[in-house]
Protein backbone atom coordinates (compact mmCIF):
# COMPACT_ATOMS: atom_id res chain seq x y z
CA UNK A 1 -41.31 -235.72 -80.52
CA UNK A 2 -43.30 -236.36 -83.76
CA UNK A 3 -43.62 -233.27 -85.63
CA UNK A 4 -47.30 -233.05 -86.64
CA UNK A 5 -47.13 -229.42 -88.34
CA UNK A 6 -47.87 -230.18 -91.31
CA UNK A 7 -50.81 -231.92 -89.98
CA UNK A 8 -52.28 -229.81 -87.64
CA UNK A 9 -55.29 -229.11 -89.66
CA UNK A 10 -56.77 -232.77 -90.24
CA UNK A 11 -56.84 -234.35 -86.60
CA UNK A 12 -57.79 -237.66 -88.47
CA UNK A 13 -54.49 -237.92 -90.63
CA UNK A 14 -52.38 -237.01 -87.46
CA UNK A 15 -54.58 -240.03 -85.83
CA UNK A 16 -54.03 -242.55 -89.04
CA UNK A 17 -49.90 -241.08 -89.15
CA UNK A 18 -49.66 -242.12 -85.77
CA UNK A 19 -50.77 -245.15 -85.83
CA UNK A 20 -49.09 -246.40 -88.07
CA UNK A 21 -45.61 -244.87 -86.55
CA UNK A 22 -46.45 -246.69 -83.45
CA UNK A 23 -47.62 -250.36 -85.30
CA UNK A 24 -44.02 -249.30 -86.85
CA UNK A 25 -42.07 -249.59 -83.96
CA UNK A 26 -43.54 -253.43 -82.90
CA UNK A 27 -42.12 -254.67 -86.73
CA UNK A 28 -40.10 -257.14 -86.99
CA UNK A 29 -40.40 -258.38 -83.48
CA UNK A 30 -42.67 -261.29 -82.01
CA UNK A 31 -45.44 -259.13 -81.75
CA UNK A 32 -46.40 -258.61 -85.29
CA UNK A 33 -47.28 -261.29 -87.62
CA UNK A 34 -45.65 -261.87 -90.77
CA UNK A 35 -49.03 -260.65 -92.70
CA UNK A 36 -48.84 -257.56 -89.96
CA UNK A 37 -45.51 -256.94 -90.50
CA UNK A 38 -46.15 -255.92 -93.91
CA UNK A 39 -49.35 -254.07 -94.11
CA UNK A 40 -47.51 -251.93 -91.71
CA UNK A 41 -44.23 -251.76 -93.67
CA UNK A 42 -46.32 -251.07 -96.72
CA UNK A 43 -48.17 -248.06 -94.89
CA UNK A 44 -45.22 -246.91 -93.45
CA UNK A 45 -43.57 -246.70 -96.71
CA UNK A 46 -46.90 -244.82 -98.21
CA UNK A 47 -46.94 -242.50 -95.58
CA UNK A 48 -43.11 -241.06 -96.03
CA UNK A 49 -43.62 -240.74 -99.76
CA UNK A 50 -46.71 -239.02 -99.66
CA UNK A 51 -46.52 -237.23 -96.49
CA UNK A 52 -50.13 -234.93 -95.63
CA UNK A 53 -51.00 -236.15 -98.76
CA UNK A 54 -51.54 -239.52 -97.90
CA UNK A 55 -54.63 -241.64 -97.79
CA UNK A 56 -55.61 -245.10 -96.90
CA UNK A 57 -59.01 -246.65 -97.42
CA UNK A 58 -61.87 -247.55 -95.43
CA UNK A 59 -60.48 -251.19 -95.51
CA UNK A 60 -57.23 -250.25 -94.84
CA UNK A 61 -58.41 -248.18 -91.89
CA UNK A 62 -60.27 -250.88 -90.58
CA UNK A 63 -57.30 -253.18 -90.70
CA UNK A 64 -54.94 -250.14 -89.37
CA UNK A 65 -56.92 -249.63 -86.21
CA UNK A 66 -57.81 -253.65 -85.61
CA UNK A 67 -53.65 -254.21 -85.89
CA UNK A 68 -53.62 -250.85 -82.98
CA UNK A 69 -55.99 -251.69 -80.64
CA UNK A 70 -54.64 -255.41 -80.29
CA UNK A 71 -51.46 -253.83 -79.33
CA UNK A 72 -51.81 -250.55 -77.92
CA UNK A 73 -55.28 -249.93 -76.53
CA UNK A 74 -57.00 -251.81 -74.38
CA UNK A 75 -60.64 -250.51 -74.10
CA UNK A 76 -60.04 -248.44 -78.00
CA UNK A 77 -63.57 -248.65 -79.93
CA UNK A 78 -62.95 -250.73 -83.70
CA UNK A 79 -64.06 -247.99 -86.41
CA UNK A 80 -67.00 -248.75 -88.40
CA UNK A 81 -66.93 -251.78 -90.65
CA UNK A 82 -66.04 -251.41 -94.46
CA UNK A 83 -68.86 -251.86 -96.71
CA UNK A 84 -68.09 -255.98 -96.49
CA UNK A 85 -69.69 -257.62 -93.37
CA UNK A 86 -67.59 -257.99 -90.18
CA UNK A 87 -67.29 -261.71 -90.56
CA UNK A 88 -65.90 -261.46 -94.30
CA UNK A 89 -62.93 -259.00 -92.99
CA UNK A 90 -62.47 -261.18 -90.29
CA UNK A 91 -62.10 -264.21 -92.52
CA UNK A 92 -59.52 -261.99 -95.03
CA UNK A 93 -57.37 -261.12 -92.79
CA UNK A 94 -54.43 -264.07 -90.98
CA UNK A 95 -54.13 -263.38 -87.40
């Protein structure tokens, strides 16, 4: 059971934190790209250093929930697009 205590006042962070736990559990199998693989290592290594305190950015957000909702929902809404256009962060990013 994820403990989400610490958490329990910011329903986005518990949202964002477990996210990223669940894009955690896919790396390093087929199912992540080698680009995917990363971002996610790198958030999941943010995440246990900072704890509640941790923030990602709009971009980063974007990315986060694109990476979820190719793997774990099937109907999930994308969040607003960062400040860049939609085609731009599509172009960025290798999968």
């Amino acid at each position: 059971m994820v403990d989400n205590t610490r958490y329990k006042h910011n329903p986005d962070k518990i949202a964002v934190r477990n996210k990223i736990l669940h894009c955690n559990g896919l790396r390093h199998t087929p199912d992540l790209t080698e680009w995917e693989n990363e971002f996610i290592g790198s958030l999941s290594s943010k995440l246990a250093m900072y704890g509640p305190d941790f923030h990602i950015s709009e971009k980063q957000d974007y990315y986060l929930n694109k990476i979820w909702v190719k793997h774990f929902a099937n109907a999930a809404v994308l969040p607003a697009v960062p400040p860049k256009t939609k085609q731009e962060l599509d172009d960025d990013i290798p999968f």
